[in-house]
Protein backbone atom coordinates (compact mmCIF):
# COMPACT_ATOMS: atom_id res chain seq x y z
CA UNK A 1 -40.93 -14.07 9.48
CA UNK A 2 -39.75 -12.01 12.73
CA UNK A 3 -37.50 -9.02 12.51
CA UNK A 4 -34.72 -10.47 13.64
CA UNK A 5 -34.43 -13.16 10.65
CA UNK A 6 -35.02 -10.06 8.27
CA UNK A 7 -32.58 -8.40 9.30
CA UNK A 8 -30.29 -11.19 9.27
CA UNK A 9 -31.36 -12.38 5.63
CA UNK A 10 -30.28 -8.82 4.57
CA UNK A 11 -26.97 -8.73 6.19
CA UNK A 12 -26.18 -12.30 4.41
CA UNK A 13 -27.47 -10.93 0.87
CA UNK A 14 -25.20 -7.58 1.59
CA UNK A 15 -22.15 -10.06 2.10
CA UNK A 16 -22.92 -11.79 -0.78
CA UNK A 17 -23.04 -8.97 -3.05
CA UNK A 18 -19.94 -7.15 -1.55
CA UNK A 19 -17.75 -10.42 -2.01
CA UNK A 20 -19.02 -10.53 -5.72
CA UNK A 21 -18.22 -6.95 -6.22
CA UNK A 22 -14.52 -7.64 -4.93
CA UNK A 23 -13.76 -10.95 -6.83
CA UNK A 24 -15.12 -9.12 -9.91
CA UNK A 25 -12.76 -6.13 -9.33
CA UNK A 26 -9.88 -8.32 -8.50
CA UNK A 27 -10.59 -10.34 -11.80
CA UNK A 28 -10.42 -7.24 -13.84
CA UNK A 29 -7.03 -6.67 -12.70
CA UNK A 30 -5.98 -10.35 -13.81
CA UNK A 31 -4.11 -10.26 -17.26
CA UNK A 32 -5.51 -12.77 -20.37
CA UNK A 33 -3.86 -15.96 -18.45
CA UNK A 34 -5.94 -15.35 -15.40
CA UNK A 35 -2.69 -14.27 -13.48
CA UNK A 36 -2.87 -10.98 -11.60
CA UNK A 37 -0.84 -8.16 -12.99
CA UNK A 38 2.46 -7.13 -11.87
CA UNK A 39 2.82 -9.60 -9.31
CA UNK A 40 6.62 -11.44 -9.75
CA UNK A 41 7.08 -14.24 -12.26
CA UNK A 42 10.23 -15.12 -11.20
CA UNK A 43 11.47 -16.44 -7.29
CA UNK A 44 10.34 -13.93 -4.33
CA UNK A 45 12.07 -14.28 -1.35
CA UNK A 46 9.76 -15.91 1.56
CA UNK A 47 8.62 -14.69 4.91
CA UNK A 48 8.28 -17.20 7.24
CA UNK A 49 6.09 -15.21 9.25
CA UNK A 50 3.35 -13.40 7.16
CA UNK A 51 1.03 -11.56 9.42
CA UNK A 52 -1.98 -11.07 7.26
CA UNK A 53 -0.99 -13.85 5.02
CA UNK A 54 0.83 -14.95 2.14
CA UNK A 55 -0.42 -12.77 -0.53
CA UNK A 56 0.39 -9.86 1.47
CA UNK A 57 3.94 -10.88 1.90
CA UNK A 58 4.37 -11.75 -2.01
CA UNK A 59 2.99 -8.37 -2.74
CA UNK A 60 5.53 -6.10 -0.62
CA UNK A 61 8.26 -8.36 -1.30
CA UNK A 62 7.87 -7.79 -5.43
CA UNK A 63 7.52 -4.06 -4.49
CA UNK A 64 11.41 -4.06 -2.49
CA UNK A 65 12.80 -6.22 -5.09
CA UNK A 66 11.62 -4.14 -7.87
CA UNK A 67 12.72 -1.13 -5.90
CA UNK A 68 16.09 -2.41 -4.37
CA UNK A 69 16.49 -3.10 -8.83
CA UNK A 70 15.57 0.72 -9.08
CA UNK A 71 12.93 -0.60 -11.33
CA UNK A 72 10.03 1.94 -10.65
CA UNK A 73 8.33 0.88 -14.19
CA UNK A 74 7.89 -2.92 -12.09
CA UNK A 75 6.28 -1.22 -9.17
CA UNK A 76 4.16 0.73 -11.07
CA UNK A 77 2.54 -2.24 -12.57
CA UNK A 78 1.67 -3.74 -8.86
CA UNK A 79 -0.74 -0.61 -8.27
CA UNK A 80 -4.55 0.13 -9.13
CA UNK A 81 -5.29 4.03 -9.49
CA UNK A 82 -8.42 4.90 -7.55
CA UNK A 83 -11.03 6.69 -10.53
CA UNK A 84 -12.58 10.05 -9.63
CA UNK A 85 -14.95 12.20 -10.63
CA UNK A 86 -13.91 15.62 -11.18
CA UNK A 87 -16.18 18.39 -9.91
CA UNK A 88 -14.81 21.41 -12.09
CA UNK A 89 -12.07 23.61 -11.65
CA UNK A 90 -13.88 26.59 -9.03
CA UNK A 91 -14.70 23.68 -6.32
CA UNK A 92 -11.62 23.59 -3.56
CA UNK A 93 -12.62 20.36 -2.42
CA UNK A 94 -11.78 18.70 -6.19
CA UNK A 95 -8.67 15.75 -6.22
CA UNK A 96 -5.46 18.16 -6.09
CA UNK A 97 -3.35 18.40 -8.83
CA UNK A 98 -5.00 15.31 -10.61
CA UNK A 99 -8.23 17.34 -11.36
CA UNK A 100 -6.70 20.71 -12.30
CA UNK A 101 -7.75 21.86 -15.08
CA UNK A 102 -10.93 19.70 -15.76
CA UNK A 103 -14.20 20.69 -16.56
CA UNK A 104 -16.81 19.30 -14.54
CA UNK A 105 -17.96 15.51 -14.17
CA UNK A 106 -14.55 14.62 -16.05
CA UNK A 107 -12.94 11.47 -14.63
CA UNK A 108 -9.29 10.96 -14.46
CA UNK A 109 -7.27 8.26 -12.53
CA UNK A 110 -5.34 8.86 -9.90
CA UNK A 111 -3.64 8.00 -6.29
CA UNK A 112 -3.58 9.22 -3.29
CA UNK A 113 0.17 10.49 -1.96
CA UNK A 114 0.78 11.71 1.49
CA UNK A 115 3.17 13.29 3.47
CA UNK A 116 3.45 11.13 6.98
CA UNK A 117 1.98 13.80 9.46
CA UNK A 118 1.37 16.42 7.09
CA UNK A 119 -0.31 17.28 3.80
CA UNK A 120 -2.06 14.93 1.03
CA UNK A 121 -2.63 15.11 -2.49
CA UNK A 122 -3.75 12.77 -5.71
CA UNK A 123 -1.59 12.40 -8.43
CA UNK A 124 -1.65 11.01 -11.42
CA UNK A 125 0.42 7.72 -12.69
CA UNK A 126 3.68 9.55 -13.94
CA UNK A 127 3.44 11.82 -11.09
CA UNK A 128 3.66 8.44 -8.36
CA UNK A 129 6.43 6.92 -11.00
CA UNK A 130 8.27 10.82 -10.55
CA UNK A 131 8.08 10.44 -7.04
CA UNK A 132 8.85 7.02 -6.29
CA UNK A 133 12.15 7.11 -8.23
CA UNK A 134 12.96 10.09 -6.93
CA UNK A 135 12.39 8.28 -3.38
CA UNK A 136 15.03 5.47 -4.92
CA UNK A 137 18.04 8.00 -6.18
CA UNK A 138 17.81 9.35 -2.93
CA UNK A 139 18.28 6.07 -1.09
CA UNK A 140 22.14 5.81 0.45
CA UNK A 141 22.82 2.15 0.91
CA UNK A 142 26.11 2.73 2.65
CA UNK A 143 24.81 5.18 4.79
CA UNK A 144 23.80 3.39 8.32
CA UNK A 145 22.48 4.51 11.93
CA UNK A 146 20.79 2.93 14.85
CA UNK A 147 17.91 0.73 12.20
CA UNK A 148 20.90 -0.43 10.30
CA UNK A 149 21.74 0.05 6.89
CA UNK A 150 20.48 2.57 4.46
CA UNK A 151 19.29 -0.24 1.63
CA UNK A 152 15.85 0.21 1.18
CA UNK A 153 14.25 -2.86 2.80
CA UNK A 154 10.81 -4.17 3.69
CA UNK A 155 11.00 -3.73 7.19
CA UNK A 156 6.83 -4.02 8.61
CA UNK A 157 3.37 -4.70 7.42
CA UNK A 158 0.63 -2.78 9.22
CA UNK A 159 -3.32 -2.79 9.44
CA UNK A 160 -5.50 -0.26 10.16
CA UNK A 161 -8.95 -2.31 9.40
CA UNK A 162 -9.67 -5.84 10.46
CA UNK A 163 -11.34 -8.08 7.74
CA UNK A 164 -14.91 -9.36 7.15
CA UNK A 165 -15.55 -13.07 9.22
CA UNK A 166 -16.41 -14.16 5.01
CA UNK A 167 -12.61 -13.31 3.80
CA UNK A 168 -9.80 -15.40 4.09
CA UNK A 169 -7.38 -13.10 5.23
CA UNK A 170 -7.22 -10.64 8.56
CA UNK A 171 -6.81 -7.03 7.45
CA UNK A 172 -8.93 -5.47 4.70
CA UNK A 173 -6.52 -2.43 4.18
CA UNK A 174 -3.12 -3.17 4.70
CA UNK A 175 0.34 -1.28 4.76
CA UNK A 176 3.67 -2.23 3.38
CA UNK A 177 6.33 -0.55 4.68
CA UNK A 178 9.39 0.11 3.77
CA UNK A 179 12.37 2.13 4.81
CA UNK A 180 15.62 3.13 3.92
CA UNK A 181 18.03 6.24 4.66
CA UNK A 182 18.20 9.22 2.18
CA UNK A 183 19.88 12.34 1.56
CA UNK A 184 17.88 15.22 0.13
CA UNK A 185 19.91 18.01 -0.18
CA UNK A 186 21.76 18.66 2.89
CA UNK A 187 20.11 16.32 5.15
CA UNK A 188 20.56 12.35 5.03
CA UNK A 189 18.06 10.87 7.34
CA UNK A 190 15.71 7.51 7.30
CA UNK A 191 12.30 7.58 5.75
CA UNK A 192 9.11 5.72 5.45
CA UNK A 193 7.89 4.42 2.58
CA UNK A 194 4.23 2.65 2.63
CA UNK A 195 2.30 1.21 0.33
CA UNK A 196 -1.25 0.73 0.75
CA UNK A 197 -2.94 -2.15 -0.18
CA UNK A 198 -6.71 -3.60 0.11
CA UNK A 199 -7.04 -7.48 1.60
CA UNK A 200 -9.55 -9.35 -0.67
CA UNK A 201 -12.05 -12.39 -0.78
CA UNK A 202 -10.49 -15.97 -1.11
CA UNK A 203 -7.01 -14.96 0.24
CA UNK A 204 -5.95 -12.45 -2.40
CA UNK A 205 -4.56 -8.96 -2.38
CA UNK A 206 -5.48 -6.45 -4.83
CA UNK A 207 -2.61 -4.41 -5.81
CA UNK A 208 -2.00 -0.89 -3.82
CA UNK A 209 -3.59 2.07 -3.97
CA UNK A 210 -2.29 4.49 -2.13
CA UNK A 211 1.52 5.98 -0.61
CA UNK A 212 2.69 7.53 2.17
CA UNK A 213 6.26 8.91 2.92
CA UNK A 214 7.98 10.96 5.75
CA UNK A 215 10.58 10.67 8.06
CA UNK A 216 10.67 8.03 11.27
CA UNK A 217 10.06 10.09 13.88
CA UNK A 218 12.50 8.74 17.13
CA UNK A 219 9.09 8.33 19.46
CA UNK A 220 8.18 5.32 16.92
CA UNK A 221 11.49 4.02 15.83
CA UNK A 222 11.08 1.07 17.86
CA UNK A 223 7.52 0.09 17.11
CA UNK A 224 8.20 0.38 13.39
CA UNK A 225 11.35 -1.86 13.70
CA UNK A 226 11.84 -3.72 16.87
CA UNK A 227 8.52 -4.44 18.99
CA UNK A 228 5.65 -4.13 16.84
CA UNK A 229 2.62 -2.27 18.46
CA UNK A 230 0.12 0.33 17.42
CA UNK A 231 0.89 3.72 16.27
CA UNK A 232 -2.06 6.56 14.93
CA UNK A 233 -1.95 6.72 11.79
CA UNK A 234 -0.65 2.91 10.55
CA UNK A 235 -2.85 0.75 12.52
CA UNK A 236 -1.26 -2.64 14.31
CA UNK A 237 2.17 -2.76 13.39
CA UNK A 238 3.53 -5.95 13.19
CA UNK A 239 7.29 -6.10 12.57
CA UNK A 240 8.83 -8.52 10.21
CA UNK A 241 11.88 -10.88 12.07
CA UNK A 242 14.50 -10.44 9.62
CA UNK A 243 16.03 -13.76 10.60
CA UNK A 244 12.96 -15.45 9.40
CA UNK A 245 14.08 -14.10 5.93
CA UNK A 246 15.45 -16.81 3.33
């Protein structure tokens, strides 16, 4: 057998395995029926145009309904904490705050949360429920400015790494994102909210796993709601054409 066919044989076998490793972690998220957990029972209003398919667009819509409810409790069940291994409390590199206070080789659960263009930390589930509602009392639906109003509204999906030829959808790690226009304190502005999610084998999602938040800065205002494009840290932005919406 020449090299070449090795080393294609192994790439096939690596595919293989790596598709079986993500249907089995997407079936352990899958409740006794076989449905996945937390995604809406009831009607989800469609997206004619879902950029890295339907699944996607079911997912971030469940997360703006449940958040335009101010159900936080409803979002919380759409996301999958990342598990990590906790080194001990004298290394500075450990998960900050989740692993504060462990001894080492503990594991805890936990998700990433980061500050658009500035710091990053992992927190544990009630510390992502904390700071999502807090994200939601904030939110000033009558407020408005050049985006439009300040309802908190799935305005763009973004990817920042193109799928495998074997899975059926086009972005492996995918961001929902949301916006709306807040007042913290003194200041009311417009913020991002994005949910990270992973694109799976045979079409599906897997719930998210990560969140960002900041403000919209005004040098990408328009990619993030008008003309789509590319922007550093959220991939291909591809902006959803709120007429499309029914």
């Amino acid at each position: 057998m020449t090299r070449r066919k090795v080393i294609v044989m192994v790439l096939v076998v690596a595919l293989v395995i790596s598709g079986a490793i993500v249907s089995f972690l997407q079936d352990q998220h899958r409740d006794g029926d076989g449905d996945v957990a937390g995604l809406p029972t009831g009607t989800v209003e469609a997206i004619a145009d879902c950029p890295y398919g339907d699944a996607s667009c079911i997912l971030g819509q469940g997360i703006e309904r449940a958040l335009q409810g101010g159900n936080v409790d409803a979002v919380m069940e759409f996301g999958a904490p990342r598990f990590y291994i906790c080194p001990g409390p004298v290394d500075p590199d450990a998960p900050s705050p989740l692993c504060d206070g462990t001894g080492p080789d503990e594991g805890r659960r936990g998700y990433p949360v980061a500050q658009l263009n500035g710091e990053a930390s992992v927190v544990d589930a009630d510390a992502l429920r904390a700071t999502l509602q807090a994200f939601v009392d904030a939110v000033q639906p009558g407020a408005t400015d050049d985006i439009g109003s300040g309802e908190l509204k799935l305005y763009a999906f973004s990817c920042t790494q193109a799928a495998f030829p074997v899975q059926n959808v086009s972005c492996a790690r995918e961001g929902i994102i949301l916006s709306a226009i807040l007042t913290r304190g003194a200041e009311t502005r417009r913020e991002l909210l994005v949910f990270w999610a992973r694109g799976g084998f045979q079409g599906r999602t897997l719930p998210f796993t990560e969140l960002w938040q900041g403000a919209v800065l005004a040098e990408e205002a328009d990619v993030l709601f008008k003309t789509g494009g590319t922007l550093p840290e959220l991939g291909e932005v591809h902006v959803i054409d709120q007429s499309l919406r029914r």
